[in-house]
C-alpha atoms as a PDB file:
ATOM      1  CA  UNK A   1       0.000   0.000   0.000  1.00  0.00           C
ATOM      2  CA  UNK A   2       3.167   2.184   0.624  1.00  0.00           C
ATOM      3  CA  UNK A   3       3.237   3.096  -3.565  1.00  0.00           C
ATOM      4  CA  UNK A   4      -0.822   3.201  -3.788  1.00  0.00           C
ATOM      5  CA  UNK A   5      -2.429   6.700  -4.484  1.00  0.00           C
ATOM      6  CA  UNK A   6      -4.970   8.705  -1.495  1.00  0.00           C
ATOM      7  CA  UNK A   7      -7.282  10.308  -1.920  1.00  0.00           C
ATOM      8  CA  UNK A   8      -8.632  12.236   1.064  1.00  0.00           C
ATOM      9  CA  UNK A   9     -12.857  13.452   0.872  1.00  0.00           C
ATOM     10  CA  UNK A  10     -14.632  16.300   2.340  1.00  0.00           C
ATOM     11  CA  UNK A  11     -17.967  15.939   3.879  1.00  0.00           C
ATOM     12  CA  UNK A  12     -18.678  17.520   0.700  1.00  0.00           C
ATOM     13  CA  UNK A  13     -17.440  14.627  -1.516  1.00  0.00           C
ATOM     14  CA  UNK A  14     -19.532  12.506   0.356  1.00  0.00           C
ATOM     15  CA  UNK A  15     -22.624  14.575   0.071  1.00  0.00           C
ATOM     16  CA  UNK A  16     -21.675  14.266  -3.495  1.00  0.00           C
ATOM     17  CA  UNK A  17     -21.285  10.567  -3.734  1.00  0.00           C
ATOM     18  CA  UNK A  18     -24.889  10.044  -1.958  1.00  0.00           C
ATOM     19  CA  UNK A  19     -26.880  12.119  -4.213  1.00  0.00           C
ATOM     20  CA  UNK A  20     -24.767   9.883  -7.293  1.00  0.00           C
ATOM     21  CA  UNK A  21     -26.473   6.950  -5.839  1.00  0.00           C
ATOM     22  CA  UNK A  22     -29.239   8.098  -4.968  1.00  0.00           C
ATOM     23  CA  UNK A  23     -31.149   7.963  -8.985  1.00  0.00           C
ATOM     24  CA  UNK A  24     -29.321   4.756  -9.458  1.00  0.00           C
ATOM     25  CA  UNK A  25     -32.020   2.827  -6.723  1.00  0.00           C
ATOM     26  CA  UNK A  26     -34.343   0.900  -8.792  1.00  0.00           C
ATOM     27  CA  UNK A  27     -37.354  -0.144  -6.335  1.00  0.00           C
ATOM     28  CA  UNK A  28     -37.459   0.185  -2.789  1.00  0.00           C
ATOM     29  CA  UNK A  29     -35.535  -1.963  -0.243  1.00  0.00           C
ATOM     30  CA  UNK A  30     -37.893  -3.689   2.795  1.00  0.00           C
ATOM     31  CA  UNK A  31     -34.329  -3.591   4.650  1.00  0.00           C
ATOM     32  CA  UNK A  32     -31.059  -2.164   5.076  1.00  0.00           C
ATOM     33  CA  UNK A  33     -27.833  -3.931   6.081  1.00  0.00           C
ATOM     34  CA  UNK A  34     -25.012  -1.671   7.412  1.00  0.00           C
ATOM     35  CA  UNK A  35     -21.300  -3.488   7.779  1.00  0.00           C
ATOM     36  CA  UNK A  36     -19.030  -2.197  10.253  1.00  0.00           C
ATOM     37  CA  UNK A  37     -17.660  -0.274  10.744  1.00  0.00           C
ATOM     38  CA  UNK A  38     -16.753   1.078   6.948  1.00  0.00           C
ATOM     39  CA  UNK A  39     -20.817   0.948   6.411  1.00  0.00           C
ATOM     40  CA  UNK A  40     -22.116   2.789   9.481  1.00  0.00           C
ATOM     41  CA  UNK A  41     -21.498   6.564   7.918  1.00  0.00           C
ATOM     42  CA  UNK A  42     -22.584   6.022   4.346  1.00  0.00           C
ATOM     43  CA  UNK A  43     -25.503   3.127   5.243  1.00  0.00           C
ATOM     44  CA  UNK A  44     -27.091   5.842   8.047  1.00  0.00           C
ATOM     45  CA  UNK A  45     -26.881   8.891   4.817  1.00  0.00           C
ATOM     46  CA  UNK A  46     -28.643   6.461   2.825  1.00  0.00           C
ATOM     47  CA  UNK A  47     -31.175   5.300   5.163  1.00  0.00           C
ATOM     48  CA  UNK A  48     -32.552   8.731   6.270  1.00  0.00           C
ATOM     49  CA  UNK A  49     -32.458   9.921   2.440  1.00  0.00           C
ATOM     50  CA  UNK A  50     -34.856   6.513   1.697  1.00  0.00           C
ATOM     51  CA  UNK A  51     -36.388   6.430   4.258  1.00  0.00           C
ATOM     52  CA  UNK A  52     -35.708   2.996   4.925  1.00  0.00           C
ATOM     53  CA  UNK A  53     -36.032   2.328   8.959  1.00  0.00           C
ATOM     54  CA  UNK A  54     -35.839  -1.491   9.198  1.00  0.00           C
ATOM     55  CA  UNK A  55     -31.906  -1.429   9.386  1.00  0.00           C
ATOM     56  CA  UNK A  56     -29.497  -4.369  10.569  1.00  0.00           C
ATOM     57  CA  UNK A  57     -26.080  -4.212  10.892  1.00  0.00           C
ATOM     58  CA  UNK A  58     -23.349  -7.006   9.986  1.00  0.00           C
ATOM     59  CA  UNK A  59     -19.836  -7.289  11.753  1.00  0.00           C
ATOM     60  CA  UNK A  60     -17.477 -10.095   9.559  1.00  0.00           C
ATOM     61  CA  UNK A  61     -13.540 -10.552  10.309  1.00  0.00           C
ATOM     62  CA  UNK A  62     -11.271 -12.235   8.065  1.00  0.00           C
ATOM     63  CA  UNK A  63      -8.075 -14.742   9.806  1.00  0.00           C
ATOM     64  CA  UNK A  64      -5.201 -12.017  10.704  1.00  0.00           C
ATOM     65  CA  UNK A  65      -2.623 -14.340   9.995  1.00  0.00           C
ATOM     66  CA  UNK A  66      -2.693 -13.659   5.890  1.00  0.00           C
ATOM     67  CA  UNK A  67       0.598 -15.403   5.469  1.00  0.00           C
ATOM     68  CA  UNK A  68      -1.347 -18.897   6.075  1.00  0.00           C
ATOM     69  CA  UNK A  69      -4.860 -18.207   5.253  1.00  0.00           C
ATOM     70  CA  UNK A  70      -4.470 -15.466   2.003  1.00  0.00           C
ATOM     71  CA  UNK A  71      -7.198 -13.552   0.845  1.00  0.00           C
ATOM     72  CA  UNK A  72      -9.335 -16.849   0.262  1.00  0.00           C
ATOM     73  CA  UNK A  73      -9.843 -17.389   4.214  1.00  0.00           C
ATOM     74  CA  UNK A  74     -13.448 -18.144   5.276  1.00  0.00           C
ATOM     75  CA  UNK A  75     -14.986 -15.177   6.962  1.00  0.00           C
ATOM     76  CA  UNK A  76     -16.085 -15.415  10.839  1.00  0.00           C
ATOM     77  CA  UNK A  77     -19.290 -13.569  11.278  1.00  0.00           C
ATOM     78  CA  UNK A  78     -19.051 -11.429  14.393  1.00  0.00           C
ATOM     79  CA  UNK A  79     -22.599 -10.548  14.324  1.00  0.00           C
ATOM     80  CA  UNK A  80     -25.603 -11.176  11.988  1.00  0.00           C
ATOM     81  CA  UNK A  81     -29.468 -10.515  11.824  1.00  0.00           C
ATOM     82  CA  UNK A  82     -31.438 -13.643  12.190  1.00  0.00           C
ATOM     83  CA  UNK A  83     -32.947 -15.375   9.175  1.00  0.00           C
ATOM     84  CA  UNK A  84     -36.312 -14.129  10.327  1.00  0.00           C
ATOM     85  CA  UNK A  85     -35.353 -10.163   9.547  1.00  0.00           C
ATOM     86  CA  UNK A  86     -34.011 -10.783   6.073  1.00  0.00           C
ATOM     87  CA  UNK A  87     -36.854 -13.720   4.868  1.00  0.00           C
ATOM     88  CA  UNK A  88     -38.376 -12.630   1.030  1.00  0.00           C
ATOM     89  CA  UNK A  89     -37.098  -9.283   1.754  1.00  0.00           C
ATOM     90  CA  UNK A  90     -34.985  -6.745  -0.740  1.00  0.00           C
ATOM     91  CA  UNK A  91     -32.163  -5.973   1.605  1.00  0.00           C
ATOM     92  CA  UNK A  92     -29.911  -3.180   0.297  1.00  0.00           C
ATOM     93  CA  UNK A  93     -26.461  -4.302   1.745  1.00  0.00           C
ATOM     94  CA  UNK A  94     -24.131  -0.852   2.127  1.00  0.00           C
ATOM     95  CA  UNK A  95     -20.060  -1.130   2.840  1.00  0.00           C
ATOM     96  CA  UNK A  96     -18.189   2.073   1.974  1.00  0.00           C
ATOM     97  CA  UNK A  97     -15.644   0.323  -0.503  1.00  0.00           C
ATOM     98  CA  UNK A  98     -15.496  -2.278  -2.529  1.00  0.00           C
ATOM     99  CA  UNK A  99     -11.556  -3.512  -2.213  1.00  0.00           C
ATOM    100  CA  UNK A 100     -11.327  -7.451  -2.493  1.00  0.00           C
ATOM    101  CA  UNK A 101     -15.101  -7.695  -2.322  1.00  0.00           C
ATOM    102  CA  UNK A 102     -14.221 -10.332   0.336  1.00  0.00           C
ATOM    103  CA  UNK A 103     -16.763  -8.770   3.208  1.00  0.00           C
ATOM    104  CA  UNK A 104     -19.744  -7.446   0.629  1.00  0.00           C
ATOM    105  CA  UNK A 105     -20.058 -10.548  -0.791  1.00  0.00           C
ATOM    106  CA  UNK A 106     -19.788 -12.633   2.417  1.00  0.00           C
ATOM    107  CA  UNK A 107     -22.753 -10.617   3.732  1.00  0.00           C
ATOM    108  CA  UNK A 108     -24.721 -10.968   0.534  1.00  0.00           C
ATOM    109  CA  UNK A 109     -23.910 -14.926   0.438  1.00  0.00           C
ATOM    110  CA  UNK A 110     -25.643 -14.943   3.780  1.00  0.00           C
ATOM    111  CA  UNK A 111     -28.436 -12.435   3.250  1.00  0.00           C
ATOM    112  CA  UNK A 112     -28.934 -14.725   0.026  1.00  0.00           C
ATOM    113  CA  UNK A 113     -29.143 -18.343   2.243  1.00  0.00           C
ATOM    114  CA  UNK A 114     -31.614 -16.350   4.739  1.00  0.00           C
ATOM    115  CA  UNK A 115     -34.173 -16.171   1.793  1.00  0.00           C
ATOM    116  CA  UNK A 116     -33.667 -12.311   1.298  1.00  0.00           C
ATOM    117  CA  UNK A 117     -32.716 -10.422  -1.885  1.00  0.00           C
ATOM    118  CA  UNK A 118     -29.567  -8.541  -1.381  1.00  0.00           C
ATOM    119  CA  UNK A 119     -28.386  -5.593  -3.054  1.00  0.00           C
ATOM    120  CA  UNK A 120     -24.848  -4.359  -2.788  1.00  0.00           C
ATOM    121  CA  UNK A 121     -24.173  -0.753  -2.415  1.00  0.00           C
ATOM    122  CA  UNK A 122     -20.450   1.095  -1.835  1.00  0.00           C
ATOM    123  CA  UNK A 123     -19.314   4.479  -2.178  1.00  0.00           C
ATOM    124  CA  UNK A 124     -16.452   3.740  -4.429  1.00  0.00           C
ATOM    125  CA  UNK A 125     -15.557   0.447  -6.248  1.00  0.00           C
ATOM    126  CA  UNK A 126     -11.966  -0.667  -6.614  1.00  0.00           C
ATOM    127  CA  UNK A 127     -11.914  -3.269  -9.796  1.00  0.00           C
ATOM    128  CA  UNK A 128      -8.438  -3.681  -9.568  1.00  0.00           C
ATOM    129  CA  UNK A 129      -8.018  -5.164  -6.260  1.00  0.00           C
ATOM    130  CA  UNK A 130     -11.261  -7.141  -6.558  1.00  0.00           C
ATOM    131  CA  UNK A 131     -10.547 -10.616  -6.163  1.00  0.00           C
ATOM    132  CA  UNK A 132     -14.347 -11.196  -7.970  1.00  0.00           C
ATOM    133  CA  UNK A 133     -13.473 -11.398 -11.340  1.00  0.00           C
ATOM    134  CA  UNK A 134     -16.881 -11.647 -12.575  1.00  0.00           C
ATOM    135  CA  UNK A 135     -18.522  -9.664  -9.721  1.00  0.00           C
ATOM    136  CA  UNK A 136     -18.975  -5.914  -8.549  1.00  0.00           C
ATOM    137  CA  UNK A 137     -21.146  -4.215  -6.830  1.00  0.00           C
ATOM    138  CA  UNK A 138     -25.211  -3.165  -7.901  1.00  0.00           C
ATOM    139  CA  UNK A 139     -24.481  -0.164  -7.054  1.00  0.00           C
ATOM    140  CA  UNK A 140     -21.514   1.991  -6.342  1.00  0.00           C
ATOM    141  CA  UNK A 141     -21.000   6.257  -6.538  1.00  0.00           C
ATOM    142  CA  UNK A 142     -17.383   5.989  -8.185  1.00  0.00           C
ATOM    143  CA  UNK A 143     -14.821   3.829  -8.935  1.00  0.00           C
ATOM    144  CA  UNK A 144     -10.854   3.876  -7.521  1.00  0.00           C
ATOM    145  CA  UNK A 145      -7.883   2.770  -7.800  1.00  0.00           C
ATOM    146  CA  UNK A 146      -6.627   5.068  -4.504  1.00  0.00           C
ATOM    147  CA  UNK A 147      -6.622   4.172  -1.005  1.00  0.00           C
ATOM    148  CA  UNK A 148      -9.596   6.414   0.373  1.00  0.00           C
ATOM    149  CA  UNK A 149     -10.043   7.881   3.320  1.00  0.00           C
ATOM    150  CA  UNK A 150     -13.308   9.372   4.597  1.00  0.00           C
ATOM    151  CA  UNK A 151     -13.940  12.442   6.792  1.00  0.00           C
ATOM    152  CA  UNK A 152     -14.899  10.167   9.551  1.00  0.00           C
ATOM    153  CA  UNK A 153     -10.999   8.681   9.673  1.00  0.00           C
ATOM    154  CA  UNK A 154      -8.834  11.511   9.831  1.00  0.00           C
ATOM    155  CA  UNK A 155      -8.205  11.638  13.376  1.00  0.00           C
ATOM    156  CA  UNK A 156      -8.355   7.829  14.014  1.00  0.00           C
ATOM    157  CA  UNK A 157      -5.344   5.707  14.985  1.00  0.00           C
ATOM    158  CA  UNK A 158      -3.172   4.616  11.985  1.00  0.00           C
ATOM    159  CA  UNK A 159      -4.971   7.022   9.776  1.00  0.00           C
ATOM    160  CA  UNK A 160      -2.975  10.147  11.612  1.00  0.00           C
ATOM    161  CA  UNK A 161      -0.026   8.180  10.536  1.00  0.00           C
ATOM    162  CA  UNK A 162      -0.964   8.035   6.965  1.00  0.00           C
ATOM    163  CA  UNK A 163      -1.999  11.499   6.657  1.00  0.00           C
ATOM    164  CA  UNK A 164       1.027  12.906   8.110  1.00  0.00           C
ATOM    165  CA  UNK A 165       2.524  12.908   4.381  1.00  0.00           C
ATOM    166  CA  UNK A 166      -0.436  13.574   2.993  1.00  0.00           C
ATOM    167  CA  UNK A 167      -1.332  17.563   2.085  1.00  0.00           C
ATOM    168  CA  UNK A 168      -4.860  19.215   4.075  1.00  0.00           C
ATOM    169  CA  UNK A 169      -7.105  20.034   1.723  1.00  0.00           C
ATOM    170  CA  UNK A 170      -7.693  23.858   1.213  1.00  0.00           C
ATOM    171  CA  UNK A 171     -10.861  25.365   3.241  1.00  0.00           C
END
């Protein structure tokens, strides 16, 4: 990642990205799943814009030891809605990047086994590190090849590291 592009948004940008996706919403959603944390921001912009108040959230962690398991490790779901919320309902499944697709996908896999219809929305879409050849999301706002970072992670742990080299935007 030390060589990859940033990008750093403004509330503004993401103002910007939600009304994108907002037109692209074909039919409503009976449900909204929110992934941590990424999700929370973008998922809670979308909500109040669709009104769309039946919202679940979805925690998933992939093995920290990538040297043995690689990119390909099976997902351990930290926490999940029950069957019963997501049952022969569209379920509009929000991350706020696509990277590997690893964690949207996971989610929809499971939404998809609970008898709901998942829909994957992200804020921007990275088809270069997606290891879903054949797969991307429904919807997305933009797509990246940059390491983004949101408004809400500029004074967070490693993130102050990162942005130490990288210029403040202009007021």
């Amino acid at each position: 990642m030390d060589r990859m592009r940033r990008e750093l948004l403004t509330w503004k940008d993401v103002d910007g990205l939600v009304d994108h996706l907002l037109p692209q919403f074909e039919g409503g959603f009976e449900a909204m799943i929110i992934i941590t944390r990424g999700g929370i921001i973008p998922g809670g912009l979308l909500a109040e814009a669709m009104d769309i108040t039946h919202i679940l959230t979805a925690a998933v962690d992939f093995p920290a030891q990538m040297e043995q398991s690689g990119l390909y490790a099976w997902p351990r779901f930290i926490q999940f809605p029950e069957d019963s919320l997501l049952r022969d309902r569209r379920t509009l499944v929000v991350d706020d990047v696509w990277g590997s697709g690893r964690t949207i996908t996971s989610v929809k896999n499971r939404v998809v086994a609970a008898g709901g219809f998942p829909f994957s929305c992200v804020l921007h879409f990275n088809p270069y590190r997606s290891l879903f050849s054949d797969a991307q999301p429904n919807y997305y706002a933009a797509i990246t090849d940059a390491y983004i970072i949101y408004p809400w992670e500029i004074d967070r742990g490693a993130d102050r590291v990162l942005l130490e080299s990288y210029p403040k935007p202009s007021s």
